[in-house]
Protein backbone atom coordinates (compact mmCIF):
# COMPACT_ATOMS: atom_id res chain seq x y z
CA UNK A 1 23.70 6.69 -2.34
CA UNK A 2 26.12 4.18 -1.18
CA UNK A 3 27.20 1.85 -4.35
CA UNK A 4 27.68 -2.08 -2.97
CA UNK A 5 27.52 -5.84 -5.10
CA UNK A 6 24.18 -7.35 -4.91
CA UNK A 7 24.42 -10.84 -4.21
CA UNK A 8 23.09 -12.77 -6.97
CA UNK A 9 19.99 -15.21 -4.72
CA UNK A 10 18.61 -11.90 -5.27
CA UNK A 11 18.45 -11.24 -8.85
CA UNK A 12 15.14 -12.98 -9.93
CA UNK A 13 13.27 -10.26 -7.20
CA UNK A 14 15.06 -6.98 -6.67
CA UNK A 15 14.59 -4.07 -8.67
CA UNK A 16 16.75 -3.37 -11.52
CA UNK A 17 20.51 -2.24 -10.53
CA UNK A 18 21.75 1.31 -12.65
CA UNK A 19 23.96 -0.83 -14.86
CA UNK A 20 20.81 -2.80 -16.04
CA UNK A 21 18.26 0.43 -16.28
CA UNK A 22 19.21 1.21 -19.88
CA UNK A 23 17.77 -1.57 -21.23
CA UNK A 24 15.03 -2.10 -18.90
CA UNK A 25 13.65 1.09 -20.24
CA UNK A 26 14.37 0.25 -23.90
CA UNK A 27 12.08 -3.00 -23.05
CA UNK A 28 9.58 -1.09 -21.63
CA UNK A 29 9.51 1.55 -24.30
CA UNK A 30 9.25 -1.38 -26.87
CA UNK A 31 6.05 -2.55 -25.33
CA UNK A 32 2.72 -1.04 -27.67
CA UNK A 33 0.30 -1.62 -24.64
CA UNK A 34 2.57 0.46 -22.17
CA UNK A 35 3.10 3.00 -24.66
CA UNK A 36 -0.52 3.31 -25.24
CA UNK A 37 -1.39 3.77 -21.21
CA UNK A 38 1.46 6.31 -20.66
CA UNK A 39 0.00 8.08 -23.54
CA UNK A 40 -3.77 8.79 -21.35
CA UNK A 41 -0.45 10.36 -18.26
CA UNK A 42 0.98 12.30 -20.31
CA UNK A 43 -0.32 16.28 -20.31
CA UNK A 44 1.75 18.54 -22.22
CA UNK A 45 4.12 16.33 -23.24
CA UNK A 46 4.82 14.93 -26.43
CA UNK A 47 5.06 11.06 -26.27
CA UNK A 48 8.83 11.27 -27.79
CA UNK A 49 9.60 13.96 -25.23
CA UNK A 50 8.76 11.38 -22.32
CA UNK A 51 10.48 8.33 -23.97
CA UNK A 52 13.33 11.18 -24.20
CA UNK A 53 13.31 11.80 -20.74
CA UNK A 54 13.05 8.42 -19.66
CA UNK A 55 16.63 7.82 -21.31
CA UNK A 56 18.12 10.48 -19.57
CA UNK A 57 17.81 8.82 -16.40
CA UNK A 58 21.10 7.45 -14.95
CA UNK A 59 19.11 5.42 -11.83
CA UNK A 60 16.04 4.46 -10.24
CA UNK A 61 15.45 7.40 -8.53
CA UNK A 62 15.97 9.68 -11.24
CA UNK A 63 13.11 7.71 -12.56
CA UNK A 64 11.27 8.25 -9.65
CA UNK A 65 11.53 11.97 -9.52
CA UNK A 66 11.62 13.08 -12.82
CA UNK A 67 8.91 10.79 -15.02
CA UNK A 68 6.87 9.12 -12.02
CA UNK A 69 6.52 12.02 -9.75
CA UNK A 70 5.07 14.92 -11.67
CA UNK A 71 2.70 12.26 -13.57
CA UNK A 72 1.56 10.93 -9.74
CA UNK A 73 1.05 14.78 -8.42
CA UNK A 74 -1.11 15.41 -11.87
CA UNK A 75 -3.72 12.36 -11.68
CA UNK A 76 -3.75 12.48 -7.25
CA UNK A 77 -4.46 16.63 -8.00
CA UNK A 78 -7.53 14.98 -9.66
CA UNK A 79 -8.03 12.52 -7.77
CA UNK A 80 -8.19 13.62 -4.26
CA UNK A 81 -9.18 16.33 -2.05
CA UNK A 82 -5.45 16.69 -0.90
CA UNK A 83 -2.76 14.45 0.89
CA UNK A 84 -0.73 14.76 3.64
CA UNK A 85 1.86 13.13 6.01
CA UNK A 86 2.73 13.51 9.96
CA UNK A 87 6.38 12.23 10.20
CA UNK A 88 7.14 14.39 13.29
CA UNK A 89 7.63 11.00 15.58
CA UNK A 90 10.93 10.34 12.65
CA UNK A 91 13.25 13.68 13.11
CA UNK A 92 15.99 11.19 12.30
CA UNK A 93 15.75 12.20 8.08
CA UNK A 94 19.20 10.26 7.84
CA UNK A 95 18.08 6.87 9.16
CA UNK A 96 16.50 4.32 6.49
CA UNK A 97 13.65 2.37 7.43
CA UNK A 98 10.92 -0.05 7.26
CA UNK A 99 7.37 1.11 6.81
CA UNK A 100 4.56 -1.13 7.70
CA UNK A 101 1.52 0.15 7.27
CA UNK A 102 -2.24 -0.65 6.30
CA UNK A 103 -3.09 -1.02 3.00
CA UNK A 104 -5.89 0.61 1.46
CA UNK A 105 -4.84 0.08 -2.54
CA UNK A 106 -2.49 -2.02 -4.50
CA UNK A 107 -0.63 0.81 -6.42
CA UNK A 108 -1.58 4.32 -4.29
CA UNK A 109 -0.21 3.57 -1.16
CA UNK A 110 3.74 3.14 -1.21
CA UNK A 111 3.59 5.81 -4.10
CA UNK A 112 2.12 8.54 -2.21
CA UNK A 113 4.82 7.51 0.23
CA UNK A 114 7.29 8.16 -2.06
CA UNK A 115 6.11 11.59 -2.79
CA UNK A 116 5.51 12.38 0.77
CA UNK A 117 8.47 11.40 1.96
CA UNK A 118 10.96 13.17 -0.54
CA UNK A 119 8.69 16.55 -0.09
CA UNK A 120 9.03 16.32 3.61
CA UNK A 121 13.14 15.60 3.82
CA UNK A 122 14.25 12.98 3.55
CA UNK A 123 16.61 11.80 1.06
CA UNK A 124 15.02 8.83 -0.94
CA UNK A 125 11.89 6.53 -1.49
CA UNK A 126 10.77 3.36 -0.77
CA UNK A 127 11.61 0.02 -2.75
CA UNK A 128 8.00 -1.44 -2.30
CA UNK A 129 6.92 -5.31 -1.75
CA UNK A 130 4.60 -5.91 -4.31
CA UNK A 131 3.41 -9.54 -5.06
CA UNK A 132 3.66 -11.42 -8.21
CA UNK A 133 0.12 -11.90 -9.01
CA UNK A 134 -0.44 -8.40 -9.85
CA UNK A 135 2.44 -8.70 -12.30
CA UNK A 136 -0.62 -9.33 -14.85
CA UNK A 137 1.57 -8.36 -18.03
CA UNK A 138 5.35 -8.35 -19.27
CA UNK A 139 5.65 -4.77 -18.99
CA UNK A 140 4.16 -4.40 -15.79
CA UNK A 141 7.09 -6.75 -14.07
CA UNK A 142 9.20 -4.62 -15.97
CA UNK A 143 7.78 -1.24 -14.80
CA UNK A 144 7.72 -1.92 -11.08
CA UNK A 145 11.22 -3.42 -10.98
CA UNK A 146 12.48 0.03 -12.47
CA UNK A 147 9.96 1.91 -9.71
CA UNK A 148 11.96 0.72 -7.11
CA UNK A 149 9.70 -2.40 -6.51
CA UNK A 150 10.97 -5.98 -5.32
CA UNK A 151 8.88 -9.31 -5.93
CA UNK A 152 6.90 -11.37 -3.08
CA UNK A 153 6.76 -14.63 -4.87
CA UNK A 154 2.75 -16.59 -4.50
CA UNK A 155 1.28 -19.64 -5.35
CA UNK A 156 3.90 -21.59 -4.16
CA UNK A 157 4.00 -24.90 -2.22
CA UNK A 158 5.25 -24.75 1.44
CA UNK A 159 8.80 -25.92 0.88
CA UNK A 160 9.05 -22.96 -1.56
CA UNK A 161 7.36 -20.64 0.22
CA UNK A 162 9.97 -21.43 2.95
CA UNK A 163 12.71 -20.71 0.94
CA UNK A 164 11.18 -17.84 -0.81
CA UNK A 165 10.44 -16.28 2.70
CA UNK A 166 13.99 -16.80 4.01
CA UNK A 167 15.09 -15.06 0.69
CA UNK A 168 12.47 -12.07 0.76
CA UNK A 169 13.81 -11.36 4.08
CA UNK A 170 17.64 -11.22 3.68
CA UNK A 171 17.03 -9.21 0.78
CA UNK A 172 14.84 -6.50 2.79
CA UNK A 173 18.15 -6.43 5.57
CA UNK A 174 20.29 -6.35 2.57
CA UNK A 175 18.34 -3.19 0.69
CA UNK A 176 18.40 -1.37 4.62
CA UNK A 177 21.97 -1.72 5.57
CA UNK A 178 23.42 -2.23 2.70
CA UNK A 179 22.06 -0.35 0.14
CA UNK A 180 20.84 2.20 2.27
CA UNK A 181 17.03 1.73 0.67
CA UNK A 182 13.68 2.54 2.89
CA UNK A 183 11.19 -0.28 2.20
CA UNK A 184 7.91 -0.41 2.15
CA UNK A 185 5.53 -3.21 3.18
CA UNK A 186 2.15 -4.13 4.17
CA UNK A 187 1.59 -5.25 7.60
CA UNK A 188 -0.36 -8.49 5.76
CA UNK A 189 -0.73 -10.34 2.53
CA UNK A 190 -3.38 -8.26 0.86
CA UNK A 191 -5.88 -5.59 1.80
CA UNK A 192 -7.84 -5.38 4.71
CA UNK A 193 -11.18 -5.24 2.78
CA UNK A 194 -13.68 -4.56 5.49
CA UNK A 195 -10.43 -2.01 6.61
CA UNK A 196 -9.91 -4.26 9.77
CA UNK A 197 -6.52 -3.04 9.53
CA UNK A 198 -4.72 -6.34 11.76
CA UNK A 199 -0.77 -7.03 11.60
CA UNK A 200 -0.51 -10.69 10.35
CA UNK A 201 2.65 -12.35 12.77
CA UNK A 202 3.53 -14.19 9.48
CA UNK A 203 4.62 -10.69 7.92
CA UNK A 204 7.05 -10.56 10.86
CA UNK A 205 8.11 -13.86 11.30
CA UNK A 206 9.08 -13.29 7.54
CA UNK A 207 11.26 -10.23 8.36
CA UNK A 208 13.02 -11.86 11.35
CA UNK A 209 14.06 -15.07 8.81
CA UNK A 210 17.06 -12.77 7.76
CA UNK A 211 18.30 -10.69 11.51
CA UNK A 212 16.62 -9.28 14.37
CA UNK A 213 13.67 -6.98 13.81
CA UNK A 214 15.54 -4.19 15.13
CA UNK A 215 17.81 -3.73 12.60
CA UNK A 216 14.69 -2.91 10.00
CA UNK A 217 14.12 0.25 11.78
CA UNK A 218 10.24 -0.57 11.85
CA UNK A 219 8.02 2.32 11.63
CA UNK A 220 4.06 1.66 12.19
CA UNK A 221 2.89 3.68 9.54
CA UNK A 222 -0.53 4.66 9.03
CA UNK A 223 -2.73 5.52 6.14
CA UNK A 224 -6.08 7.15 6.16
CA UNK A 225 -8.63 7.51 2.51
CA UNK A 226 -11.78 9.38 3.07
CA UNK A 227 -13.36 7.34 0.26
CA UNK A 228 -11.74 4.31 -1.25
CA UNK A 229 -12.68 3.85 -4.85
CA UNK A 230 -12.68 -0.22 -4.58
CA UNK A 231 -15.46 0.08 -1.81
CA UNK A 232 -18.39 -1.87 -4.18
CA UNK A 233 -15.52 -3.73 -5.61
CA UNK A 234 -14.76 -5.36 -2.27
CA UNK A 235 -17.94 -5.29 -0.86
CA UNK A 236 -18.67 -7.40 -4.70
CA UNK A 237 -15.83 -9.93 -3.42
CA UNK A 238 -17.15 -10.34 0.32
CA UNK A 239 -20.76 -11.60 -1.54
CA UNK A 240 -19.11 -14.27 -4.03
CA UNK A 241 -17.22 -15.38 -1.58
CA UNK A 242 -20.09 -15.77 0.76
CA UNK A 243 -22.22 -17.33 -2.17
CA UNK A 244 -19.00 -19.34 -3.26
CA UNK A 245 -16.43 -20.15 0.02
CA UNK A 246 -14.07 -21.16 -3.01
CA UNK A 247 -14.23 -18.38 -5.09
CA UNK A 248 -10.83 -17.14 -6.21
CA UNK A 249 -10.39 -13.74 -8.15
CA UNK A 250 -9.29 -13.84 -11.95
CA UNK A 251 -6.61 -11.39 -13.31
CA UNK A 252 -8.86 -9.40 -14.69
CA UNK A 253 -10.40 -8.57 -11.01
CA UNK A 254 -6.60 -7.61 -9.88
CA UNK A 255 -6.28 -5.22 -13.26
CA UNK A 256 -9.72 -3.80 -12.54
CA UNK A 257 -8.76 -2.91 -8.62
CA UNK A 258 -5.82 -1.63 -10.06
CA UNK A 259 -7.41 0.68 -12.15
CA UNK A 260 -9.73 2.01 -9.87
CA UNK A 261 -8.10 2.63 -7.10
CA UNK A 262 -5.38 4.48 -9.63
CA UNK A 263 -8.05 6.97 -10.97
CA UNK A 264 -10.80 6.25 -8.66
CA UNK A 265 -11.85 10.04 -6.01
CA UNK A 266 -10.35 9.27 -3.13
CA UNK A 267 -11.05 12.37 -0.90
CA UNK A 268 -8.69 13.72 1.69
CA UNK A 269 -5.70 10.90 2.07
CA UNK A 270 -3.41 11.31 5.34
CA UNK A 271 -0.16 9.14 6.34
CA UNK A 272 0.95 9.57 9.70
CA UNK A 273 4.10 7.85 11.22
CA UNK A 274 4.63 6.38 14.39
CA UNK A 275 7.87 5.98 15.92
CA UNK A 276 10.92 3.94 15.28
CA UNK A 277 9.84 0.35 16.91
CA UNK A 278 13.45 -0.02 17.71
CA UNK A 279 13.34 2.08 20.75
CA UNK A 280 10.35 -0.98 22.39
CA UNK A 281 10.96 -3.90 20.79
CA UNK A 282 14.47 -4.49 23.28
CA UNK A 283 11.34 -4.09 25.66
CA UNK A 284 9.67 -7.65 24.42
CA UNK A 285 12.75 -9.61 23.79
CA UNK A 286 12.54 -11.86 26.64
CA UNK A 287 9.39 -13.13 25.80
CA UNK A 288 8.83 -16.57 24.90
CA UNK A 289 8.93 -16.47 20.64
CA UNK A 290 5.12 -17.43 20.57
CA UNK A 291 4.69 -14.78 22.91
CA UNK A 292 7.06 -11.90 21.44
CA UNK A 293 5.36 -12.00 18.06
CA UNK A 294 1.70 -11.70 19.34
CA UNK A 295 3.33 -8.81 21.35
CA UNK A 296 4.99 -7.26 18.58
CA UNK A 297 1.95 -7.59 16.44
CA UNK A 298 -0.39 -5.68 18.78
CA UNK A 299 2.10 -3.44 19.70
CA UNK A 300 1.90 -2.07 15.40
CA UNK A 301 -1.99 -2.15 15.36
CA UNK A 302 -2.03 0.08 18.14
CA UNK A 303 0.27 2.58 17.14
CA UNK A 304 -1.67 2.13 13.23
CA UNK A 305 -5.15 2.31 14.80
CA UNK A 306 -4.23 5.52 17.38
CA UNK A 307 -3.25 7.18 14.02
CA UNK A 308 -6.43 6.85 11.88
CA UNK A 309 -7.43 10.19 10.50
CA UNK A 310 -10.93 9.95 11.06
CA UNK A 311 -13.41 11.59 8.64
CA UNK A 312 -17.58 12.69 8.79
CA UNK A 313 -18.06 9.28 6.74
CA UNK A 314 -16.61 7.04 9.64
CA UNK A 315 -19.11 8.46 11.81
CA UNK A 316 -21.90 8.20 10.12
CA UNK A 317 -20.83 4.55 8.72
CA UNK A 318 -20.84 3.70 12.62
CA UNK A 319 -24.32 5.57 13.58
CA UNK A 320 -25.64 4.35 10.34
CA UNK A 321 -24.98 0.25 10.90
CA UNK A 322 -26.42 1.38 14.47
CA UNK A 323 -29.34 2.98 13.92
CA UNK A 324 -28.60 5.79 16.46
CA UNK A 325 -26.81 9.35 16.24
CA UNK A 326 -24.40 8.07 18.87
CA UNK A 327 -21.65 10.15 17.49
CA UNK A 328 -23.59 12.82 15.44
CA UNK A 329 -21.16 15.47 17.12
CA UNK A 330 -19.10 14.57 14.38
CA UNK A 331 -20.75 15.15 11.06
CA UNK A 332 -24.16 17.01 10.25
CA UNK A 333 -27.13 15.92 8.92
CA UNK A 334 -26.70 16.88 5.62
CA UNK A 335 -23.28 14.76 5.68
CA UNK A 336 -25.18 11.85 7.02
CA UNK A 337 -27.62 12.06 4.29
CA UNK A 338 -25.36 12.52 1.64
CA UNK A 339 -22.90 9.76 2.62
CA UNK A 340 -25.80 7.23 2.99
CA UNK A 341 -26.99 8.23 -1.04
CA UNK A 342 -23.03 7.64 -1.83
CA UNK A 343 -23.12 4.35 -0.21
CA UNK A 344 -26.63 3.38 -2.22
CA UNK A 345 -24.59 4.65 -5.18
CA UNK A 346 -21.75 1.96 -4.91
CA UNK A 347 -24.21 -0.83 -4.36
CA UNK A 348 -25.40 0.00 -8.03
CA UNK A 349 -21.97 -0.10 -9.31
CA UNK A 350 -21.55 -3.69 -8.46
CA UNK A 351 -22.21 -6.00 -10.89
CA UNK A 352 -23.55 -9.15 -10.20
CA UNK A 353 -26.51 -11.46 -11.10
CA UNK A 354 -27.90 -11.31 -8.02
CA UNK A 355 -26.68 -8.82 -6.09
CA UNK A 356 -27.64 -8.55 -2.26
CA UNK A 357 -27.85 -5.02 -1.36
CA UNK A 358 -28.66 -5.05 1.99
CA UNK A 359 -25.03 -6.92 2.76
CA UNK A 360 -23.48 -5.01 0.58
CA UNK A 361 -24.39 -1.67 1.85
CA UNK A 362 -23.34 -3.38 5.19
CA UNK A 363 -20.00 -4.43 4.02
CA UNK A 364 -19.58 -0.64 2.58
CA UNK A 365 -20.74 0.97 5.86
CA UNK A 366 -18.82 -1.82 7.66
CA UNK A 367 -15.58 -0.79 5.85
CA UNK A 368 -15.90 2.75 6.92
CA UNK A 369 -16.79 2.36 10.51
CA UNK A 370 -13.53 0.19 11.04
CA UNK A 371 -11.24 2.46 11.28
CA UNK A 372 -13.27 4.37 13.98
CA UNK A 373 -14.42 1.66 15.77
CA UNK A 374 -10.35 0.22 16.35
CA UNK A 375 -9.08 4.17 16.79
CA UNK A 376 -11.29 4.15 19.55
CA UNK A 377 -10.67 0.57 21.23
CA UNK A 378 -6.81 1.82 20.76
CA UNK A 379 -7.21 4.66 23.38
């Protein structure tokens, strides 16, 4: 990996350098409420072995491969019905790049990516975009900064955010060319939670602040869940939110997504990557910058939405909102059945007062005939 200075505007949200790992991992050691949550990871290893191991790591990705990897295969072994990745469209293995994807959950996504991409070639993983309000705890900042993660900085007033944009941005040029790093970001602030999976023009006016798009080596990437664990949780948000239009979730609600979409069944997960954006987006740059942006934007959700790995649930979500067996070529009746009893199921898990079930079934089914009904409108 090549070795370069890191400017220091950068220091308050990049990950750790090597020089500064030793005693990153001595915090984090330190900490009683990490050590007792790596203790429920840890399967046949003694809890001095792993604080051993962790030591012997000289950088980031040593980290990455020889602590978080094996503990990520173990719990998505349990946790899913399998995972896979289609990075045929990027034969270049040598190239570093920008993945913007859909977002399905806070912690899964960009480390699946990580795994997926160092079993299929190429030569590192992704520092990941991960914003500060999920940095509930001390050790948690501390943990994702030695994961390879740098910090989108929220809650802050427009003059900030300016400047905290502008940063974000050189950095992400800086960690491509410079420090040779893939990155990994969502293509908006948040999750889609009905999985309307839409490119916010913010995310790339953001990554232009700091050089031309083209030199991020953007790859649309796309990411598929049979079953995502925080359905009733986000189906639970859509109804305060409706009851409340200012309703704001706690830290507690971020921990608990968190949590469930860690250990929460996820079914058969799928990543597929389009290709390198570079080779259209010369294509759009004499539009108008109102103009190239709303291009650029639809340009990603088609090549996302084309890519959806589309599963017997997405059907039956569609024909089930419907009322008709419009695409019943696709899943039996038996699968029909059985998904509508899940989706009854995860209206019981949420926990409210009040609860309206007939929304929230419709926000559940509503979340997993998305992705069919924009694969479809994307041809």
């Amino acid at each position: 990996m090549k070795t370069t200075t890191i400017p220091a505007e950068f220091d308050e949200i990049r990950p750790y350098t090597v020089d500064e790992l030793p005693a990153a991992v001595e915090e984090l050691l330190a900490d009683a409420q990490f050590s007792g949550i790596m203790a429920q990871f840890l399967r046949g290893m003694s809890a001095e072995a792993a604080r051993e191991q962790l030591r012997a790591c000289k950088t980031l990705l040593d980290v990455q491969r020889t602590f978080f990897y094996p503990l990520l295969m173990e719990l998505l072994g349990k946790n899913t019905a399998g995972f896979d990745i289609d990075a045929g469209a990027l034969p270049d293995r040598s190239q570093r790049y920008t993945f913007i994807s859909n977002h399905r959950d806070i912690v899964i996504d960009p480390a699946l990516l990580s795994i997926l991409l160092v079993d299929n070639g190429f030569p590192t993983t992704v520092e990941i975009a991960i914003g500060d309000n999920l940095l509930i705890y001390p050790w948690i900042r501390t943990l994702v900064r030695i994961n390879k993660s740098f910090i989108v900085q929220r809650s802050l007033t427009m003059r900030e955010m300016l400047r905290s944009s502008q940063r974000m941005s050189r950095y992400i040029h800086f960690a491509v060319n410079e420090k040779q790093e893939n990155v990994w970001i969502a293509q908006r602030e948040g999750r889609a939670k009905d999985a309307d999976d839409r490119t916010q023009e913010s995310v790339l006016k953001m990554l232009a602040m700091g050089g031309p798009l083209e030199a991020l080596n953007l790859v649309p990437t796309c990411i598929s869940y049979e079953y995502d664990p925080c359905d009733y949780l986000k189906a639970k948000e859509f109804q305060l939110k409706r009851d409340n239009p200012g309703y704001k979730k706690t830290l507690e609600d971020d921990l608990q997504n968190m949590q469930t979409g860690i250990f929460g069944f996820k079914g058969r997960v799928h990543y597929s990557l389009a290709p390198c954006a570079s080779a259209w987006l010369g294509q759009l740059a004499g539009l108008p910058k109102s103009e190239y942006f709303r291009a650029v934007t639809a340009r990603i959700d088609r090549e996302i939405h084309s890519r959806y790995m589309l599963f017997p649930c997405n059907y039956a979500a569609a024909d089930l909102l419907s009322g008709t067996e419009t695409f019943a070529a696709h899943y039996t009746s038996e699968a029909r059945a059985a998904f509508s009893e899940y989706v009854d199921g995860r209206v019981a898990l949420v926990d409210l007062e009040n609860p309206d079930k007939a929304f929230l079934r419709e926000r559940i089914l509503t979340m997993y005939a998305n992705p069919l009904r924009n694969k479809l409108a994307a041809g």
